[in-house]
C-alpha atoms as a PDB file:
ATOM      1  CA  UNK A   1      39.252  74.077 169.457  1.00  0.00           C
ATOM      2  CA  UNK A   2      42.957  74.919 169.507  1.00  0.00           C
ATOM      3  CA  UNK A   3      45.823  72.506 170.316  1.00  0.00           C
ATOM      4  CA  UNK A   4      47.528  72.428 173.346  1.00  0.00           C
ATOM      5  CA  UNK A   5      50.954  74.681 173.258  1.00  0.00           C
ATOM      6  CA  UNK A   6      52.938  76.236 176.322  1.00  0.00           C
ATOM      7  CA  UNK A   7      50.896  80.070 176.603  1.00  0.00           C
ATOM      8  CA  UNK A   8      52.334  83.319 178.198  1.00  0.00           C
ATOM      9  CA  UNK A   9      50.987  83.881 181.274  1.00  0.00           C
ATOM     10  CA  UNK A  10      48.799  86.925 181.938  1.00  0.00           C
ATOM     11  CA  UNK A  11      47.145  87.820 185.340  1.00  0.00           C
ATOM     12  CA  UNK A  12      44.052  88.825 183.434  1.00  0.00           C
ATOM     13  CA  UNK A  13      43.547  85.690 180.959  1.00  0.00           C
ATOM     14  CA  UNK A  14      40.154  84.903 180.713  1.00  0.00           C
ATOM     15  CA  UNK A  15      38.313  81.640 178.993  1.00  0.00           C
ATOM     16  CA  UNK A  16      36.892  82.136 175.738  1.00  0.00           C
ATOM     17  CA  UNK A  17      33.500  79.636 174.190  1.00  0.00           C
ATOM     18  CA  UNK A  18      35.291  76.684 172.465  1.00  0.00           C
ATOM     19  CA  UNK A  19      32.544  77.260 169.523  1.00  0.00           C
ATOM     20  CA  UNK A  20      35.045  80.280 168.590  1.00  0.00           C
ATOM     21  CA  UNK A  21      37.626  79.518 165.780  1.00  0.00           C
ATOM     22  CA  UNK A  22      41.105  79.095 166.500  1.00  0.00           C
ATOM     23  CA  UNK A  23      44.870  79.538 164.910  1.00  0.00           C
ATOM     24  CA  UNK A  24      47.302  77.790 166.548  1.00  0.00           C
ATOM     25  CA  UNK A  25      50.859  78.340 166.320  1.00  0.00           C
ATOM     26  CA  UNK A  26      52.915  75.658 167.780  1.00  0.00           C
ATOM     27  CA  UNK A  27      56.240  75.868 169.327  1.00  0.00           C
ATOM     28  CA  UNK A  28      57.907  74.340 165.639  1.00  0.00           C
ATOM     29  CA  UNK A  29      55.737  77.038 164.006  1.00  0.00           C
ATOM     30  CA  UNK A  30      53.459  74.505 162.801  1.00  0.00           C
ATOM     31  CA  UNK A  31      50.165  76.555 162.157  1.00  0.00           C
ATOM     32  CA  UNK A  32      46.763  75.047 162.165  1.00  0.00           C
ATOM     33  CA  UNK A  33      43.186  76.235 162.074  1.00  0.00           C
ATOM     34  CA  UNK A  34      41.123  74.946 164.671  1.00  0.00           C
ATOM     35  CA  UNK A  35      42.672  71.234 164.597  1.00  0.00           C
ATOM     36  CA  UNK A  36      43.501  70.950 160.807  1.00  0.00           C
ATOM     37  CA  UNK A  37      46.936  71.474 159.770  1.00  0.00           C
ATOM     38  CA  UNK A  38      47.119  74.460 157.867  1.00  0.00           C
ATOM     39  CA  UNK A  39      49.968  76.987 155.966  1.00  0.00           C
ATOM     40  CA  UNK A  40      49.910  80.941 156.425  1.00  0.00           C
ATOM     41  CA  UNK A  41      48.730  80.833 152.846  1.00  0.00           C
ATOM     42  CA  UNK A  42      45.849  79.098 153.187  1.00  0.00           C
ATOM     43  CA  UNK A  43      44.637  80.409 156.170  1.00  0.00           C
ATOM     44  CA  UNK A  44      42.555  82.943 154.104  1.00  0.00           C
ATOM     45  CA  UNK A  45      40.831  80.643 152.234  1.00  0.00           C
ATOM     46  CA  UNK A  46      40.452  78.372 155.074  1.00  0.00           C
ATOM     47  CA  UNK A  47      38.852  80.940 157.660  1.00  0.00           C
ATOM     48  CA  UNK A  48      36.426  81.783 154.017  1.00  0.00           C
ATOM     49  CA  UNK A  49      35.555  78.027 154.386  1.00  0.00           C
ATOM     50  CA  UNK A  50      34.801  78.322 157.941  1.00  0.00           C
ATOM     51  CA  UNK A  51      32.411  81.755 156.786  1.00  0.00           C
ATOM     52  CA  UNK A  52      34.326  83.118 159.477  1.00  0.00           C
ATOM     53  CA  UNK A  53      34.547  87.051 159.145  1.00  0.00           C
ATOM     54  CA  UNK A  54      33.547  89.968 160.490  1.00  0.00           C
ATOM     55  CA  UNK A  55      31.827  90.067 163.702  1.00  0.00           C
ATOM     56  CA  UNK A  56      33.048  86.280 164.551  1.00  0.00           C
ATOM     57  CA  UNK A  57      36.432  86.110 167.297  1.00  0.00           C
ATOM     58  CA  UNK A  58      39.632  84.012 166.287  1.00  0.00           C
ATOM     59  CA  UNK A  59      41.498  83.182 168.859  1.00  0.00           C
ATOM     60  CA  UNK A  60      45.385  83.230 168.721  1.00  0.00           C
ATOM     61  CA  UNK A  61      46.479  80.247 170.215  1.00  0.00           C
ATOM     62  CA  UNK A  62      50.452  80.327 169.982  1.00  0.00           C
ATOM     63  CA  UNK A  63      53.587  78.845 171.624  1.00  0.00           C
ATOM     64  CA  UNK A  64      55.235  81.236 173.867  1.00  0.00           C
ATOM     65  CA  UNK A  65      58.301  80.905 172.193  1.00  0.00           C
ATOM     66  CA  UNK A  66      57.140  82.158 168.450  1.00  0.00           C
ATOM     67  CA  UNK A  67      58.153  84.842 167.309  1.00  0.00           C
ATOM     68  CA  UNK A  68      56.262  87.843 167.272  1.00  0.00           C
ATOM     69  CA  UNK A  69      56.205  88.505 163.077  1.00  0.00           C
ATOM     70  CA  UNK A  70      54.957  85.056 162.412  1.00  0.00           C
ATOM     71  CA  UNK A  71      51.712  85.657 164.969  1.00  0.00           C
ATOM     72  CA  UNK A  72      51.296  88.723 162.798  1.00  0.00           C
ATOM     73  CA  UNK A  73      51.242  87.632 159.339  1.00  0.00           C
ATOM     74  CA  UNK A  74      48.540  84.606 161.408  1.00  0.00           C
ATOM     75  CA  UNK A  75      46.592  87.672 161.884  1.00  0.00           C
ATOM     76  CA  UNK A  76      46.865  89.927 158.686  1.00  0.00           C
ATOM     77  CA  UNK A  77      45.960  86.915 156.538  1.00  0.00           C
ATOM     78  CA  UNK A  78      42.640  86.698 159.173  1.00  0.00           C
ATOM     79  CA  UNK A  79      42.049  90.118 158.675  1.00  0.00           C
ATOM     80  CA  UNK A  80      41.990  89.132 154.799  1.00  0.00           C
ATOM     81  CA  UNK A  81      39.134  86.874 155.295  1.00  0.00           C
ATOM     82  CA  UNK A  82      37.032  89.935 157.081  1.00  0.00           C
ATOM     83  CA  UNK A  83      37.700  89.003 161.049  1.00  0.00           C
ATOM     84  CA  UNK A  84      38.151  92.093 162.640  1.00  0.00           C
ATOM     85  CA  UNK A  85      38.037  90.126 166.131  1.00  0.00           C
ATOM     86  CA  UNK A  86      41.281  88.795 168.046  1.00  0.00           C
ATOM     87  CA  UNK A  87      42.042  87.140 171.621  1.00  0.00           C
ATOM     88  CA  UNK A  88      45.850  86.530 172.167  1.00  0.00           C
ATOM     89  CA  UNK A  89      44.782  82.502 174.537  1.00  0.00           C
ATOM     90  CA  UNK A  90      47.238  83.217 177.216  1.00  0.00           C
ATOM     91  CA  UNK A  91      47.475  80.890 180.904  1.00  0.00           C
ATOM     92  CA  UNK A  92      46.524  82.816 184.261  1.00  0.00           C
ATOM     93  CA  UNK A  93      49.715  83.313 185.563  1.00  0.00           C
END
């Protein structure tokens, strides 16, 4: 559901259901949920559109090259919306 971006490797990445919702955080720090263009702002709202809350998994789908804070405010404004449920995408590597 995410877009494509260049993801750390990890030796333990494993595949997650595409019916999950996705962030993605692209390497211009771009953000987008699932494929709609989105702000950190309105990711709240949007993930409330989605009824996407507790119990559901987001999936973290950013550039290897952005920076650390900007992934976190991506999650603290899920966490606003009720997900309690994260997977950093990463490439087998």
């Amino acid at each position: 559901a995410g877009l494509p971006v260049n993801l750390p490797k990890a030796s333990t990445a494993n595949q997650h259901s595409s019916q999950n919702v996705t962030i993605t955080i692209t390497r211009e720090n771009q953000i987008y949920l699932n494929t709609t263009p989105a702000d950190i702002a309105a990711l709240e709202k949007g993930l409330e559109k989605l009824k996407v809350g507790e119990g559901n998994l987001v999936i973290i789908n950013a550039d290897a090259s952005v920076r650390h804070g900007l992934v976190v405010s991506a999650m603290d404004e899920a966490r606003k919306a009720g997900v309690t449920h994260f997977a950093i995408a990463t490439d087998k590597g």
